[in-house]
PDB file of N, CA and C in Angstrom:
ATOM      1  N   UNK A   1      20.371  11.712   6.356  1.00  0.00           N
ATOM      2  CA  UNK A   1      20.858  10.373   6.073  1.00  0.00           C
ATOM      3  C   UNK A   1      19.997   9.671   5.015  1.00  0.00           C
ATOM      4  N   UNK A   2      18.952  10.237   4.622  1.00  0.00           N
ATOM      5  CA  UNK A   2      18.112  10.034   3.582  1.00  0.00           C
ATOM      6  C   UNK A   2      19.148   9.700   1.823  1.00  0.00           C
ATOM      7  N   UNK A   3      20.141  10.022   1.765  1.00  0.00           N
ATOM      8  CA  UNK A   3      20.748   9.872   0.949  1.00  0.00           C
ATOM      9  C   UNK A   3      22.776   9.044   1.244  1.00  0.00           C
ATOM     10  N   UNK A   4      22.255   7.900   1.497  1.00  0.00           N
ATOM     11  CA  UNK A   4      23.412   6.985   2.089  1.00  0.00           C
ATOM     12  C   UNK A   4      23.066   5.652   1.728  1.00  0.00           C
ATOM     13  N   UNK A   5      24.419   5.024   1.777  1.00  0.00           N
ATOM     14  CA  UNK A   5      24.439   3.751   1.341  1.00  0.00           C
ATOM     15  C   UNK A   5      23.479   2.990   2.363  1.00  0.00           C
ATOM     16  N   UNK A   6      23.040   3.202   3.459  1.00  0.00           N
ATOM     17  CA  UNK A   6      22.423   2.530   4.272  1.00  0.00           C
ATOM     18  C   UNK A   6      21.000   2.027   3.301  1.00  0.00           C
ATOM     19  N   UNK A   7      20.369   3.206   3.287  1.00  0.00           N
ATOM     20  CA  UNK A   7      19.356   3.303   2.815  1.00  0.00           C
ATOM     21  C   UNK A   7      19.001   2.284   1.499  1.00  0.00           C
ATOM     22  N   UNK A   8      20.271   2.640   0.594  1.00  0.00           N
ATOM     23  CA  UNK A   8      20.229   1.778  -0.763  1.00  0.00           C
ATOM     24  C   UNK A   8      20.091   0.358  -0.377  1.00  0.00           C
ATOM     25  N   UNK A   9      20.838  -0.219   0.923  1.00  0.00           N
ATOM     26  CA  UNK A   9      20.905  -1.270   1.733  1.00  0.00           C
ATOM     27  C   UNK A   9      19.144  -2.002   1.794  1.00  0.00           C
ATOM     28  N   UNK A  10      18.770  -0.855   2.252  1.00  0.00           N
ATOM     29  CA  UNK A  10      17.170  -1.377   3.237  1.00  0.00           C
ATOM     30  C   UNK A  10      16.562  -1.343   2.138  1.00  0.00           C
ATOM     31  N   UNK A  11      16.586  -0.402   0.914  1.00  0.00           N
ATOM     32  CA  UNK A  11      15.482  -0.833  -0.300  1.00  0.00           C
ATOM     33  C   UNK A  11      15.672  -1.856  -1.031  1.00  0.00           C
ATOM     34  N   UNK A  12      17.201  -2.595  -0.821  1.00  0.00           N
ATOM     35  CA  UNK A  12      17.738  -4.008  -1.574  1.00  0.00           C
ATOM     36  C   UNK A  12      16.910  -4.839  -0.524  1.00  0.00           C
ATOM     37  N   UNK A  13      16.883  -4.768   0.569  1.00  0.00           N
ATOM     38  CA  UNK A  13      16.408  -5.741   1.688  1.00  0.00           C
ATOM     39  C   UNK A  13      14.839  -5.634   0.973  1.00  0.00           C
ATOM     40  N   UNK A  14      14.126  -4.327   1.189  1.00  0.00           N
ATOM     41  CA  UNK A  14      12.700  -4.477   0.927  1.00  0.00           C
ATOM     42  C   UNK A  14      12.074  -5.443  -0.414  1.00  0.00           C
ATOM     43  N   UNK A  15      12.986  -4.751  -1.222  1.00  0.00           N
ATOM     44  CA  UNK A  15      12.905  -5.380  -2.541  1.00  0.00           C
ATOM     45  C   UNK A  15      13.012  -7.258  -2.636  1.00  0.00           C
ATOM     46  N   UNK A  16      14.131  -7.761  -1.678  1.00  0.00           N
ATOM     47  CA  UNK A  16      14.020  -9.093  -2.176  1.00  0.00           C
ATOM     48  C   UNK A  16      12.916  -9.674  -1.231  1.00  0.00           C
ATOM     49  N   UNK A  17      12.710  -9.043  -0.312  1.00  0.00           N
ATOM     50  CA  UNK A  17      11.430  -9.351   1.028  1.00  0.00           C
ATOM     51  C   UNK A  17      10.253  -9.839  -0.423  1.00  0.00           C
ATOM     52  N   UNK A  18       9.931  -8.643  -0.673  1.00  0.00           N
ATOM     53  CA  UNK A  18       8.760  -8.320  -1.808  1.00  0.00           C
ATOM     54  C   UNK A  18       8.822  -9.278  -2.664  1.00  0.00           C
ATOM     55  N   UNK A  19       9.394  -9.812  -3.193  1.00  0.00           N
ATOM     56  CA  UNK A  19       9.747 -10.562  -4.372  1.00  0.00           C
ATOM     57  C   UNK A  19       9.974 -11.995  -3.670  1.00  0.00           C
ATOM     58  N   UNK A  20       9.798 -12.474  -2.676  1.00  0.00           N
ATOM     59  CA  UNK A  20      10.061 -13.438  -1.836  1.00  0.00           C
ATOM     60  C   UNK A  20       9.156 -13.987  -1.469  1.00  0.00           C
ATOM     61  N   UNK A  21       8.159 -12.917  -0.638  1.00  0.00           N
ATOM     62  CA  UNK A  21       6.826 -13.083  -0.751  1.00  0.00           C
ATOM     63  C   UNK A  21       5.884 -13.499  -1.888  1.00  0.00           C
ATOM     64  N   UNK A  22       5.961 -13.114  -3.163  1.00  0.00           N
ATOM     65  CA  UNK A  22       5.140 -13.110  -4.484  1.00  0.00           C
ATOM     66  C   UNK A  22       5.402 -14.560  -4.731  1.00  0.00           C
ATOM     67  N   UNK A  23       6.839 -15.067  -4.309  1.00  0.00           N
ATOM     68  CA  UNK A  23       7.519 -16.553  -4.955  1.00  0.00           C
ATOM     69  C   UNK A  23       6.350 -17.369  -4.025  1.00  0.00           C
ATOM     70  N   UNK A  24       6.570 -17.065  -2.847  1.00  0.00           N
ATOM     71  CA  UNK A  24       5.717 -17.897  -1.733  1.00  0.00           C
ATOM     72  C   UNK A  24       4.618 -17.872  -1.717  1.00  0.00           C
ATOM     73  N   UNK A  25       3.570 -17.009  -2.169  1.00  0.00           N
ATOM     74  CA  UNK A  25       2.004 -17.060  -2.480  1.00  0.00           C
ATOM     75  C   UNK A  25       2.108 -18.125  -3.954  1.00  0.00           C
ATOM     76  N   UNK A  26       3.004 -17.400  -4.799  1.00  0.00           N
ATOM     77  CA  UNK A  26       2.644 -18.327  -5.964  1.00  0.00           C
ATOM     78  C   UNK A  26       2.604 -19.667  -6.179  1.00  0.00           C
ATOM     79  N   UNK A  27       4.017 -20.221  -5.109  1.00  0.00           N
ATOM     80  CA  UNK A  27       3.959 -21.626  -4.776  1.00  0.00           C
ATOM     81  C   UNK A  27       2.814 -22.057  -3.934  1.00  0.00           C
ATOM     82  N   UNK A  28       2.332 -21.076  -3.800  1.00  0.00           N
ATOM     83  CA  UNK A  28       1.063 -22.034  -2.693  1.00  0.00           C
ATOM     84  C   UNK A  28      -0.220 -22.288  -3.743  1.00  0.00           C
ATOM     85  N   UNK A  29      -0.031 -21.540  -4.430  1.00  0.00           N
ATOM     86  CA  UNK A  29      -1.262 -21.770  -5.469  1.00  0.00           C
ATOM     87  C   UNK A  29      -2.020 -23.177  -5.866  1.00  0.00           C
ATOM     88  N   UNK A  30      -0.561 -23.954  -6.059  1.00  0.00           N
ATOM     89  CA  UNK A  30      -1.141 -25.515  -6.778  1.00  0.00           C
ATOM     90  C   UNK A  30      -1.968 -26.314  -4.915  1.00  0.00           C
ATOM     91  N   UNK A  31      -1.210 -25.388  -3.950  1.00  0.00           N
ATOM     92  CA  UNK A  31      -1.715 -26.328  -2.924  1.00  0.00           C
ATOM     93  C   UNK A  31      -3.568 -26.031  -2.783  1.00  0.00           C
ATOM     94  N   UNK A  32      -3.680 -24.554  -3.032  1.00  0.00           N
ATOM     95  CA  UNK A  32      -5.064 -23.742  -2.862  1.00  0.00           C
ATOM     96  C   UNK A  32      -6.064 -24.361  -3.771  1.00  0.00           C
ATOM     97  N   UNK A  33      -5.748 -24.717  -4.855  1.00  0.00           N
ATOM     98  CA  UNK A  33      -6.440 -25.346  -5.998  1.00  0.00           C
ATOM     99  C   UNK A  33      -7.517 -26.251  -5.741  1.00  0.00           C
ATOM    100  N   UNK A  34      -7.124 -27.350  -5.170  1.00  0.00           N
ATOM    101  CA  UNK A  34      -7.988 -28.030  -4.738  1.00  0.00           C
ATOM    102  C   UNK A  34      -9.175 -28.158  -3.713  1.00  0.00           C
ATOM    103  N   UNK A  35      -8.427 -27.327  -2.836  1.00  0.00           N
ATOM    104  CA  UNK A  35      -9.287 -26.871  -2.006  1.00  0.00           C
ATOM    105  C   UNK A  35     -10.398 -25.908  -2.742  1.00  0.00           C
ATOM    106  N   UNK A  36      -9.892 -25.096  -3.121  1.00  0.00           N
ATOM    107  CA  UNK A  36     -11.019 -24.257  -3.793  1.00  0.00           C
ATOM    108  C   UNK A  36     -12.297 -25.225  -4.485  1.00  0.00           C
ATOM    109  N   UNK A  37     -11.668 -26.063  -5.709  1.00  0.00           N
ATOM    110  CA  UNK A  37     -12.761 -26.292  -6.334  1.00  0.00           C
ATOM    111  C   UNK A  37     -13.381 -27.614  -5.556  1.00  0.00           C
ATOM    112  N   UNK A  38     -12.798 -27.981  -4.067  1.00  0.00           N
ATOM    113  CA  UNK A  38     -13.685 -29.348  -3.258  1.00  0.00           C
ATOM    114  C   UNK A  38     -15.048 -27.931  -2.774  1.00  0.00           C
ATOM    115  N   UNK A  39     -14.311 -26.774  -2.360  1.00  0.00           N
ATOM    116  CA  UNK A  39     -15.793 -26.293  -1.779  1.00  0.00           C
ATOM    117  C   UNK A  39     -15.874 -24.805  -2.693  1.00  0.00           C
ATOM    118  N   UNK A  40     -15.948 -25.534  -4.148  1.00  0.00           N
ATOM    119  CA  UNK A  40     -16.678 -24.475  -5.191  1.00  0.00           C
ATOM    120  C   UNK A  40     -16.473 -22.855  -4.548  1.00  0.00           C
ATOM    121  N   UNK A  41     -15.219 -22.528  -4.356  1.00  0.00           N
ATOM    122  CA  UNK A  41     -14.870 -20.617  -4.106  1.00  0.00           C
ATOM    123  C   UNK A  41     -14.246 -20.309  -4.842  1.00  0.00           C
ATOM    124  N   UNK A  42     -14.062 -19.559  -5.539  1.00  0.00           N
ATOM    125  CA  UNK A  42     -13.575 -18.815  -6.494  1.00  0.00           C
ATOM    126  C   UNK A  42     -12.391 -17.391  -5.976  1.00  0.00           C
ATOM    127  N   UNK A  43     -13.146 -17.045  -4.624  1.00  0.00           N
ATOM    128  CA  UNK A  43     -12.718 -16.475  -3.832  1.00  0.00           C
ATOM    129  C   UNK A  43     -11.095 -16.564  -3.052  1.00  0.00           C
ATOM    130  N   UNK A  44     -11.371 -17.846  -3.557  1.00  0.00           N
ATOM    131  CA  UNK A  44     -10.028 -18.322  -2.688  1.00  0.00           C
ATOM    132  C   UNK A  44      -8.620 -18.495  -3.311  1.00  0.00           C
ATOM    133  N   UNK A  45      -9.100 -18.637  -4.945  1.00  0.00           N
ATOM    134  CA  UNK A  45      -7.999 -18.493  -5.605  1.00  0.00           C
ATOM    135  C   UNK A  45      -7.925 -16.922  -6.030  1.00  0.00           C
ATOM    136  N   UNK A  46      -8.840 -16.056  -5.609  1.00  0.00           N
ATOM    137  CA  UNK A  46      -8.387 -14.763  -5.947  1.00  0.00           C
ATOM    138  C   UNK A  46      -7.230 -13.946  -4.764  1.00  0.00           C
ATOM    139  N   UNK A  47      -7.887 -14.425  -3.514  1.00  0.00           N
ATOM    140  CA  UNK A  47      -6.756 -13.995  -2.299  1.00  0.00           C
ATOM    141  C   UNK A  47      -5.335 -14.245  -2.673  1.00  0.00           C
ATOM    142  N   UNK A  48      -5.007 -14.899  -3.133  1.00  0.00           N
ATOM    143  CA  UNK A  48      -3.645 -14.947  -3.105  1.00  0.00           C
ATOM    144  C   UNK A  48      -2.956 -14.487  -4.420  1.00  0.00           C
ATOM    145  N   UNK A  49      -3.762 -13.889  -5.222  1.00  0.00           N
ATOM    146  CA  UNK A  49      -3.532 -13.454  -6.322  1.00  0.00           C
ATOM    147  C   UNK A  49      -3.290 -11.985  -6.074  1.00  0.00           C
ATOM    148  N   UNK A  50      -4.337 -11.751  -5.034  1.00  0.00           N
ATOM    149  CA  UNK A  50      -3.770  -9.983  -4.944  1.00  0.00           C
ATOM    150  C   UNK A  50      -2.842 -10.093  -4.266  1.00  0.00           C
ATOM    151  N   UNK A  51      -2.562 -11.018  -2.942  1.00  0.00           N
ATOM    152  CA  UNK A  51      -0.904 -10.829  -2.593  1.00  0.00           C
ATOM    153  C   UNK A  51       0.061 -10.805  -3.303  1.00  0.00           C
ATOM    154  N   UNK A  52      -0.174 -11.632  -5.153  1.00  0.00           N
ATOM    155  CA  UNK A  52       1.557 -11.773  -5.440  1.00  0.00           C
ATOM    156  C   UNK A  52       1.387 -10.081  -6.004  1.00  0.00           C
ATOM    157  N   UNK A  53       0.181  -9.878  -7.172  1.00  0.00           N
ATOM    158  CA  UNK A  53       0.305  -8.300  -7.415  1.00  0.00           C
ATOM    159  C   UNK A  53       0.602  -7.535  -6.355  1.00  0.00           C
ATOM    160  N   UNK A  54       0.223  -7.086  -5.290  1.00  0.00           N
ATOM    161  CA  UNK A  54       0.696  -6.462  -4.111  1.00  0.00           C
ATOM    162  C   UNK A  54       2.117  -6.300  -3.713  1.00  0.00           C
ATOM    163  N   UNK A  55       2.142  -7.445  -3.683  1.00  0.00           N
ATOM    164  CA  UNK A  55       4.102  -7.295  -2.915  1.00  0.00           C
ATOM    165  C   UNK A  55       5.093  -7.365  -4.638  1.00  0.00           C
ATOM    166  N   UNK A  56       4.222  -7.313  -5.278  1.00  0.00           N
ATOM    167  CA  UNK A  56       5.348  -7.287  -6.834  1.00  0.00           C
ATOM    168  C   UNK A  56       5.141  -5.935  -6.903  1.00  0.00           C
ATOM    169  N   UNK A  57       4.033  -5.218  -6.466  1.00  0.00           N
ATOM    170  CA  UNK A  57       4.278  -3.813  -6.971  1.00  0.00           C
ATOM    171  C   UNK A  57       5.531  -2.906  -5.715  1.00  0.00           C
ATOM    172  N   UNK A  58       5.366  -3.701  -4.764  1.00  0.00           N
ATOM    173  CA  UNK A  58       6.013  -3.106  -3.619  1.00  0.00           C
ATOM    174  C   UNK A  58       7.703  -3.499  -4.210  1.00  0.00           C
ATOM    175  N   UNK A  59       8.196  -4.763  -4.540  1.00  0.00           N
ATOM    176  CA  UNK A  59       9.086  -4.738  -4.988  1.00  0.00           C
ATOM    177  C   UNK A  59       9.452  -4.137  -6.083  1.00  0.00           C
ATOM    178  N   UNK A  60       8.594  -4.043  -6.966  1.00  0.00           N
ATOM    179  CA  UNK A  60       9.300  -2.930  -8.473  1.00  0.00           C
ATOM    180  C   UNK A  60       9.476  -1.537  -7.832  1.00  0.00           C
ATOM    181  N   UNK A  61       8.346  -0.806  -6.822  1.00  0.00           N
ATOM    182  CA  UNK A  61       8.733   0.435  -6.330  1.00  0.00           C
ATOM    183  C   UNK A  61       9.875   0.631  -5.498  1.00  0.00           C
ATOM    184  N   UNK A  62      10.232  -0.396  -4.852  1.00  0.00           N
ATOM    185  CA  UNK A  62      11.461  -0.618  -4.002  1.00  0.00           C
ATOM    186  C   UNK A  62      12.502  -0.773  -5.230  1.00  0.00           C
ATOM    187  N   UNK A  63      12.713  -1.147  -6.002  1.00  0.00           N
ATOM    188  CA  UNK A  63      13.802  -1.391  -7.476  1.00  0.00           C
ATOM    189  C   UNK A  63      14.290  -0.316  -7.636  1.00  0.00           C
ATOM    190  N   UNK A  64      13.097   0.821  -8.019  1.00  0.00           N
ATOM    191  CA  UNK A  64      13.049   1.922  -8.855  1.00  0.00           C
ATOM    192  C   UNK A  64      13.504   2.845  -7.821  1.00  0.00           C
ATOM    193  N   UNK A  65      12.936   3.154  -6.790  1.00  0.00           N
ATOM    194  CA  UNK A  65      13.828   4.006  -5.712  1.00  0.00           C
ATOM    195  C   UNK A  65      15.071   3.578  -5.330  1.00  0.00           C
ATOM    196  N   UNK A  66      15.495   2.086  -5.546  1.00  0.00           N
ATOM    197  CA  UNK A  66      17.090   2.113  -5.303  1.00  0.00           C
ATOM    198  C   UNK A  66      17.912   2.580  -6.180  1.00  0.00           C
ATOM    199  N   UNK A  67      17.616   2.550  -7.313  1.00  0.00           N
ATOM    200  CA  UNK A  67      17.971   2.651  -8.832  1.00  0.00           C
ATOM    201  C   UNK A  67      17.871   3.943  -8.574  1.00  0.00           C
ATOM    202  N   UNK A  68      17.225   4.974  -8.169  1.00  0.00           N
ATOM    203  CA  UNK A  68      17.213   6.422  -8.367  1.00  0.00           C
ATOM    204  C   UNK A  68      17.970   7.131  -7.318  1.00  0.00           C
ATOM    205  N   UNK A  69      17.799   5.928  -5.849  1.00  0.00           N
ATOM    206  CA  UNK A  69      18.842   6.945  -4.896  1.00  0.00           C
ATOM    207  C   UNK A  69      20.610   6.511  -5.009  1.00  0.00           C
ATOM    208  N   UNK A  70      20.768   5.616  -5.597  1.00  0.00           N
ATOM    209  CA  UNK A  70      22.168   5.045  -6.228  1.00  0.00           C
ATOM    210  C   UNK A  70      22.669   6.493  -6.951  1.00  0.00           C
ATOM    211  N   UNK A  71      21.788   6.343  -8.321  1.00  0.00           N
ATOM    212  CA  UNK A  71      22.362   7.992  -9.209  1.00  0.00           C
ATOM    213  C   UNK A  71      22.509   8.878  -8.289  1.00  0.00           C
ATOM    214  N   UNK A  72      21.672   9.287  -7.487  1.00  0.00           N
ATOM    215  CA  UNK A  72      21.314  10.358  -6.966  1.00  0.00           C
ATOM    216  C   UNK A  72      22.616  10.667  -5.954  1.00  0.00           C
ATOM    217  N   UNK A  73      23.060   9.299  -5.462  1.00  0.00           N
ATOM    218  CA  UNK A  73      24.381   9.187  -4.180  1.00  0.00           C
ATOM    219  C   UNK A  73      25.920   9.706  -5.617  1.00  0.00           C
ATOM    220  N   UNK A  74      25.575   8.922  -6.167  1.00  0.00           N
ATOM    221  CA  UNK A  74      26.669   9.135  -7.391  1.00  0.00           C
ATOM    222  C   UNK A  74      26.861  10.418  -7.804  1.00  0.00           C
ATOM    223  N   UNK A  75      25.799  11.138  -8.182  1.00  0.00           N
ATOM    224  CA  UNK A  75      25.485  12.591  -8.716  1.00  0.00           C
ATOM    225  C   UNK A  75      25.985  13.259  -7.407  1.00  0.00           C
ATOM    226  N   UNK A  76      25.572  13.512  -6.110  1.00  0.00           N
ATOM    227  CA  UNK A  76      26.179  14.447  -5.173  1.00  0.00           C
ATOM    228  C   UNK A  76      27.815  14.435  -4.898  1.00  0.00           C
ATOM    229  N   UNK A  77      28.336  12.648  -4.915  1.00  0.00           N
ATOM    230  CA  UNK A  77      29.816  12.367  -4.557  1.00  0.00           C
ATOM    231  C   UNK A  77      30.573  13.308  -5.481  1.00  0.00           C
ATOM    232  N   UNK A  78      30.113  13.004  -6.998  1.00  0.00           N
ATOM    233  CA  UNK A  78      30.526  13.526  -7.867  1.00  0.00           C
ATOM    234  C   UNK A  78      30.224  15.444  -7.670  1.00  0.00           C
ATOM    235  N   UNK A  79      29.152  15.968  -7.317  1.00  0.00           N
ATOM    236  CA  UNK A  79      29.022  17.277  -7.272  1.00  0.00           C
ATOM    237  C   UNK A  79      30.179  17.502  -6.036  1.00  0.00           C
ATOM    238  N   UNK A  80      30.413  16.714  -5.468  1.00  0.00           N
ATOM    239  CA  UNK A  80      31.388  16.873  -3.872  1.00  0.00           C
ATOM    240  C   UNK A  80      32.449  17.149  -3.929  1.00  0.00           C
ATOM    241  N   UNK A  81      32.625  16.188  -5.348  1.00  0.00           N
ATOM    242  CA  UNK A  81      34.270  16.481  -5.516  1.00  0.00           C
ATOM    243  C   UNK A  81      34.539  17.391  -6.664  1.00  0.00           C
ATOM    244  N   UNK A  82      33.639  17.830  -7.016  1.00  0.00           N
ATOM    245  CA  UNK A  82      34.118  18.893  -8.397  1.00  0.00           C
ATOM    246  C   UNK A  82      34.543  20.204  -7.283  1.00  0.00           C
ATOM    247  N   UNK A  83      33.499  20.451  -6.327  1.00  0.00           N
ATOM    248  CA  UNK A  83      33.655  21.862  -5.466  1.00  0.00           C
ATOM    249  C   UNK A  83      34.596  22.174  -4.646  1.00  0.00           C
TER     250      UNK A  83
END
């Protein structure tokens, strides 16, 4: 079942999860700001910086595997019905 519309389903789901997340760290940023520089961390505006890279890479890899198991569903239907 590795190759079904289900699947294409759950990597569209993962994908906007991912990309949902990145929106929601980034909006928090202007709130983190201040806080950071009342108690001088630097630290603090970096945490949430690796979350948006993090879940943006999780969403482009989630993109790219839907994008490849789509062809891939297309390419067999099509090998299915030539035979």
């Amino acid at each position: 079942k590795a190759f079904s519309e289900l699947s294409v389903t759950v990597l569209k789901h993962i994908k906007h999860c991912a990309f949902t997340i990145s929106v929601i760290y980034a909006a928090l940023i202007p709130l983190i700001v201040p806080i950071a520089d009342a108690d001088d961390a630097p630290g603090l505006m970096g945490l949430p910086l690796i979350f948006i890279f993090a879940s943006s890479v999780v969403g482009v890899f989630a993109a790219v595997l839907q994008r490849l198991l789509q062809d891939a569903i297309a390419l067999k239907e099509e090998i299915d019905l030539t035979v």
